[in-house]
C-alpha atoms as a PDB file:
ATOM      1  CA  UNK A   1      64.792  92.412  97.003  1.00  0.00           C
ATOM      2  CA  UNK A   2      66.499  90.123  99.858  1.00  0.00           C
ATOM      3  CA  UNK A   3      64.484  89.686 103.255  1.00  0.00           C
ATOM      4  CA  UNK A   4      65.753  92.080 105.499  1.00  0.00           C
ATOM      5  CA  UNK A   5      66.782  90.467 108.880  1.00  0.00           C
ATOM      6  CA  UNK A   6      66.454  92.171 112.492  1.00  0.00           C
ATOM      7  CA  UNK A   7      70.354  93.257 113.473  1.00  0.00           C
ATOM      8  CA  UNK A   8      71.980  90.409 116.556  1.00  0.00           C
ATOM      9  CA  UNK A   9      74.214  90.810 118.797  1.00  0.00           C
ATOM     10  CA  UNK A  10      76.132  88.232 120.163  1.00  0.00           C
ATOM     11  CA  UNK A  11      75.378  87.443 124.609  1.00  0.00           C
ATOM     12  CA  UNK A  12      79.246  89.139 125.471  1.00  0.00           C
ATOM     13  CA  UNK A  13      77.804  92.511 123.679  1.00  0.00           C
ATOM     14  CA  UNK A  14      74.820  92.656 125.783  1.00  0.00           C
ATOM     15  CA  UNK A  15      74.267  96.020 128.100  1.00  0.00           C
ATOM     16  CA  UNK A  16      72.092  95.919 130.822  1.00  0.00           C
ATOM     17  CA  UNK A  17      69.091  98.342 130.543  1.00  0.00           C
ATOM     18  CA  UNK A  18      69.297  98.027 126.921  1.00  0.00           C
ATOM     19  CA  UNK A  19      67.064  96.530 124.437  1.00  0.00           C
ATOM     20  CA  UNK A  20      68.585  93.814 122.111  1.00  0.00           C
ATOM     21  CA  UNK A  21      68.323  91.238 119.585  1.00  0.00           C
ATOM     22  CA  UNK A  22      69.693  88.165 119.744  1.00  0.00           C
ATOM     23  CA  UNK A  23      70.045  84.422 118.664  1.00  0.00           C
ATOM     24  CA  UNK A  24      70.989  82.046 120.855  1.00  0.00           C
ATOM     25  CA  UNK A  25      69.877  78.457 121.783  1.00  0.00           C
ATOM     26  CA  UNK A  26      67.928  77.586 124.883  1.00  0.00           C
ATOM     27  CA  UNK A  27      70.489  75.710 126.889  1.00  0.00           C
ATOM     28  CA  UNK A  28      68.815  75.345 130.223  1.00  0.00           C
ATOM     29  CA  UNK A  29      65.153  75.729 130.973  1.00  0.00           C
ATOM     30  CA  UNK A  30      63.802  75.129 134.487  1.00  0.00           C
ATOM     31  CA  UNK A  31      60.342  74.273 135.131  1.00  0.00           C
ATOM     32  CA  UNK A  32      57.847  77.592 135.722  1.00  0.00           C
ATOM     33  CA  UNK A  33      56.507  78.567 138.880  1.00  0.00           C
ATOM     34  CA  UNK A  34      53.739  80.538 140.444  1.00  0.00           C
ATOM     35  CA  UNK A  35      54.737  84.195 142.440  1.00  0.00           C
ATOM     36  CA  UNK A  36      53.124  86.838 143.937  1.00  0.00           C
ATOM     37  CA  UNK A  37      53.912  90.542 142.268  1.00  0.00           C
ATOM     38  CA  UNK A  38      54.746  93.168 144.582  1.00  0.00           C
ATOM     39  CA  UNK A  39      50.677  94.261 144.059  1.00  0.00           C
ATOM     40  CA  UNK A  40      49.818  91.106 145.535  1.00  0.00           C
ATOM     41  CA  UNK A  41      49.218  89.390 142.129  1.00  0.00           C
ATOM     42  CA  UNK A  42      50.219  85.517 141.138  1.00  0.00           C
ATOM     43  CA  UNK A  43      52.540  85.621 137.902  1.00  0.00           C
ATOM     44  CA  UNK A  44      53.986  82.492 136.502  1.00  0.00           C
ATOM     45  CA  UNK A  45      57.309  82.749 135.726  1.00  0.00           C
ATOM     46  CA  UNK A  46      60.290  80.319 134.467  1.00  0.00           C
ATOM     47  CA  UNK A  47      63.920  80.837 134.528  1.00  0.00           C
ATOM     48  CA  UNK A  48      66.393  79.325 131.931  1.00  0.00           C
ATOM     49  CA  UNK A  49      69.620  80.016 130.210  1.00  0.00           C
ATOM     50  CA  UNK A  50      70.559  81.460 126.635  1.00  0.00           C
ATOM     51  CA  UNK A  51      73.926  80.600 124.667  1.00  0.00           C
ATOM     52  CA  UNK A  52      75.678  81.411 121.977  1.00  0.00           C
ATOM     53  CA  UNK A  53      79.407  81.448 120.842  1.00  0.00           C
ATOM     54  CA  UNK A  54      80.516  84.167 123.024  1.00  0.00           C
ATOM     55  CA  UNK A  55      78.737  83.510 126.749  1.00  0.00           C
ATOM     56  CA  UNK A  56      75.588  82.569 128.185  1.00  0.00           C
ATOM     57  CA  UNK A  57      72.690  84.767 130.146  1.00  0.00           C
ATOM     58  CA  UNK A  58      69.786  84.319 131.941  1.00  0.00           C
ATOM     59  CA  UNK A  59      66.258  84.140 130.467  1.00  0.00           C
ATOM     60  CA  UNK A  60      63.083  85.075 132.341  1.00  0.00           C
ATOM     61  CA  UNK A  61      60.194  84.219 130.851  1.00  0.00           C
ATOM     62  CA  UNK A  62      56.550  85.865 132.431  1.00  0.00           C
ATOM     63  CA  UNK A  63      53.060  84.789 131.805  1.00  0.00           C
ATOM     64  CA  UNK A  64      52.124  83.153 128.614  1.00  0.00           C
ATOM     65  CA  UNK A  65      55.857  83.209 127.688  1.00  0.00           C
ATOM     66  CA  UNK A  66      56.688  80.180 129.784  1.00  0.00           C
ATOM     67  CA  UNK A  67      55.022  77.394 127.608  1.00  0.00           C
ATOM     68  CA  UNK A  68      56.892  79.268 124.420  1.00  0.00           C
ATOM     69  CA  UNK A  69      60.344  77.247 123.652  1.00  0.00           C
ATOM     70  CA  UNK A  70      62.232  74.622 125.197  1.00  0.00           C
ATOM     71  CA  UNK A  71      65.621  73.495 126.210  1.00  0.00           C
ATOM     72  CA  UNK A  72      67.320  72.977 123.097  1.00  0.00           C
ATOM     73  CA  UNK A  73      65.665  75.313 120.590  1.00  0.00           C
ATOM     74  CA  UNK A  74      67.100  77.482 118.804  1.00  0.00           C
ATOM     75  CA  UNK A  75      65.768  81.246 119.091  1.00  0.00           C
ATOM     76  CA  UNK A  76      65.760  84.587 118.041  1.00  0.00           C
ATOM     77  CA  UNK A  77      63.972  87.608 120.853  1.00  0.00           C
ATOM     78  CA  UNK A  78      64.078  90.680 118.992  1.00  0.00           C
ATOM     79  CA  UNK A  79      64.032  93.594 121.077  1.00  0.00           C
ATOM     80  CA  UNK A  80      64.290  91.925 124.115  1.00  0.00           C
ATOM     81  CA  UNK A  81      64.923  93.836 127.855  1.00  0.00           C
ATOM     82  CA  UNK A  82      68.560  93.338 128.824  1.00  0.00           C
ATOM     83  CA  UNK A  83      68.713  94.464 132.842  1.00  0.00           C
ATOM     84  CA  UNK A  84      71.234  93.646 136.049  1.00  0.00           C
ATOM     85  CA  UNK A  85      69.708  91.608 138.638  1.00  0.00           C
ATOM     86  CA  UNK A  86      71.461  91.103 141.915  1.00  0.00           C
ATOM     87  CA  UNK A  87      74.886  92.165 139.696  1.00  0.00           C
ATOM     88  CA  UNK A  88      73.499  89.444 136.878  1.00  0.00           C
ATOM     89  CA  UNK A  89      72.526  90.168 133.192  1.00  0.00           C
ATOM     90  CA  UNK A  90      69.532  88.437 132.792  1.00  0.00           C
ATOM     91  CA  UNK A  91      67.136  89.213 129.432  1.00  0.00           C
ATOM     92  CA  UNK A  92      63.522  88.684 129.206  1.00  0.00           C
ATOM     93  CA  UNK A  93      61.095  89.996 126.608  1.00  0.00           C
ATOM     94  CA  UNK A  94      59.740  93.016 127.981  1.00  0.00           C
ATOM     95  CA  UNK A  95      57.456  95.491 126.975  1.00  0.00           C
ATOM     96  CA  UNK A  96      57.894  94.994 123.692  1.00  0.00           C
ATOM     97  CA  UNK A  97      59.988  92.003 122.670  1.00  0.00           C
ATOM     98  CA  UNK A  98      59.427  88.664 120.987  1.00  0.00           C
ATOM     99  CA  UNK A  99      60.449  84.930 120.885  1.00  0.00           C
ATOM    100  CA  UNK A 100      60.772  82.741 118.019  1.00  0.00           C
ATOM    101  CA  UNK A 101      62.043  79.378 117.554  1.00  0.00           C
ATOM    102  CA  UNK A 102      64.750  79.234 114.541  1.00  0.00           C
ATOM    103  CA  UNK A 103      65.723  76.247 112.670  1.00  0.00           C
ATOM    104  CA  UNK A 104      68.843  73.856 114.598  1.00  0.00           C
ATOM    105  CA  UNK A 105      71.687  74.700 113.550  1.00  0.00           C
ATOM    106  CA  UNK A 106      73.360  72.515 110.810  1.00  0.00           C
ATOM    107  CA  UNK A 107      75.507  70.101 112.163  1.00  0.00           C
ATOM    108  CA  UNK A 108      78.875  69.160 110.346  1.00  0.00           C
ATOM    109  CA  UNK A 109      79.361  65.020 110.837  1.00  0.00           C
END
Protein backbone atom coordinates (compact mmCIF):
# COMPACT_ATOMS: atom_id res chain seq x y z
CA UNK A 1 0.00 0.00 0.00
CA UNK A 2 1.57 3.56 -1.08
CA UNK A 3 2.52 6.07 1.85
CA UNK A 4 -0.21 8.26 2.23
CA UNK A 5 0.91 11.98 2.13
CA UNK A 6 -0.71 14.97 4.24
CA UNK A 7 -2.97 17.09 1.45
CA UNK A 8 -0.84 20.91 0.38
CA UNK A 9 -1.97 23.71 -0.65
CA UNK A 10 -0.15 26.00 -2.55
CA UNK A 11 0.71 29.97 -0.44
CA UNK A 12 -2.12 31.88 -3.08
CA UNK A 13 -4.83 29.24 -1.54
CA UNK A 14 -4.11 30.14 1.93
CA UNK A 15 -7.20 31.63 4.21
CA UNK A 16 -6.51 33.41 7.13
CA UNK A 17 -7.88 31.77 10.35
CA UNK A 18 -7.55 28.53 8.73
CA UNK A 19 -5.37 25.66 9.36
CA UNK A 20 -3.19 24.41 6.40
CA UNK A 21 -0.59 22.33 4.98
CA UNK A 22 1.91 23.38 2.98
CA UNK A 23 5.39 23.02 1.23
CA UNK A 24 7.30 25.71 0.55
CA UNK A 25 11.03 26.69 0.90
CA UNK A 26 12.37 29.01 3.54
CA UNK A 27 13.31 32.02 1.50
CA UNK A 28 14.08 34.58 4.13
CA UNK A 29 14.82 33.95 7.76
CA UNK A 30 15.71 36.82 10.10
CA UNK A 31 17.58 36.33 13.17
CA UNK A 32 15.17 35.55 16.52
CA UNK A 33 14.57 37.88 19.15
CA UNK A 34 13.50 38.09 22.73
CA UNK A 35 9.67 39.78 23.60
CA UNK A 36 7.61 40.24 26.32
CA UNK A 37 3.89 38.45 26.02
CA UNK A 38 1.07 40.52 26.87
CA UNK A 39 1.30 38.47 30.58
CA UNK A 40 4.52 39.98 31.02
CA UNK A 41 6.43 36.85 29.81
CA UNK A 42 9.83 36.82 27.48
CA UNK A 43 9.11 34.61 24.25
CA UNK A 44 11.68 34.25 21.58
CA UNK A 45 10.43 34.65 18.42
CA UNK A 46 11.86 34.86 14.64
CA UNK A 47 10.25 36.10 11.59
CA UNK A 48 11.00 34.77 8.01
CA UNK A 49 9.39 34.20 4.70
CA UNK A 50 7.83 31.01 2.93
CA UNK A 51 7.66 30.47 -1.02
CA UNK A 52 6.43 28.47 -3.35
CA UNK A 53 5.28 28.71 -7.07
CA UNK A 54 2.29 30.74 -6.49
CA UNK A 55 3.36 33.67 -3.70
CA UNK A 56 5.18 34.04 -0.64
CA UNK A 57 3.93 34.54 3.27
CA UNK A 58 5.20 35.26 6.39
CA UNK A 59 6.50 32.69 8.91
CA UNK A 60 6.54 33.20 12.68
CA UNK A 61 8.28 30.93 14.45
CA UNK A 62 7.79 30.90 18.72
CA UNK A 63 9.91 29.26 21.28
CA UNK A 64 11.84 26.20 20.47
CA UNK A 65 10.66 26.63 16.83
CA UNK A 66 13.23 29.28 16.04
CA UNK A 67 16.45 27.08 15.93
CA UNK A 68 14.18 24.51 13.61
CA UNK A 69 15.06 25.28 9.70
CA UNK A 70 16.93 27.73 7.88
CA UNK A 71 16.94 30.00 4.95
CA UNK A 72 16.99 27.78 2.14
CA UNK A 73 15.35 24.55 3.31
CA UNK A 74 12.89 23.10 1.97
CA UNK A 75 9.71 22.37 4.30
CA UNK A 76 6.57 20.93 4.84
CA UNK A 77 4.17 22.50 8.30
CA UNK A 78 1.26 20.38 8.36
CA UNK A 79 -1.55 21.90 9.99
CA UNK A 80 -0.13 25.03 10.43
CA UNK A 81 -2.24 28.46 11.79
CA UNK A 82 -2.91 30.69 8.80
CA UNK A 83 -4.14 34.31 10.47
CA UNK A 84 -4.23 38.27 9.21
CA UNK A 85 -1.89 40.43 10.97
CA UNK A 86 -2.04 44.15 10.50
CA UNK A 87 -4.04 43.13 6.93
CA UNK A 88 -0.95 40.41 6.35
CA UNK A 89 -1.24 36.56 6.04
CA UNK A 90 1.34 35.39 8.06
CA UNK A 91 1.43 31.33 9.15
CA UNK A 92 3.05 29.94 12.12
CA UNK A 93 2.62 26.50 13.66
CA UNK A 94 0.13 26.89 16.20
CA UNK A 95 -1.49 24.82 18.54
CA UNK A 96 -1.06 21.99 16.78
CA UNK A 97 1.16 22.19 13.72
CA UNK A 98 4.56 20.90 12.67
CA UNK A 99 7.80 21.68 10.70
CA UNK A 100 9.86 19.44 8.74
CA UNK A 101 12.68 19.92 6.51
CA UNK A 102 12.07 18.08 2.95
CA UNK A 103 14.66 17.10 0.56
CA UNK A 104 15.92 20.31 -2.14
CA UNK A 105 14.27 20.20 -4.82
CA UNK A 106 15.91 18.55 -7.92
CA UNK A 107 17.51 20.89 -9.99
CA UNK A 108 17.41 20.50 -13.91
CA UNK A 109 21.19 21.70 -15.30
Amino acid sequence: MPESKPPATFISDLKPSKMATIEATVSELRPAREISTRDGRKAKVRNGRLKDQTGEILLILWGSEVNLVEQGDRVRITDGWVKDYQGRPQMSLGRSGKIEKLAPSPTTD
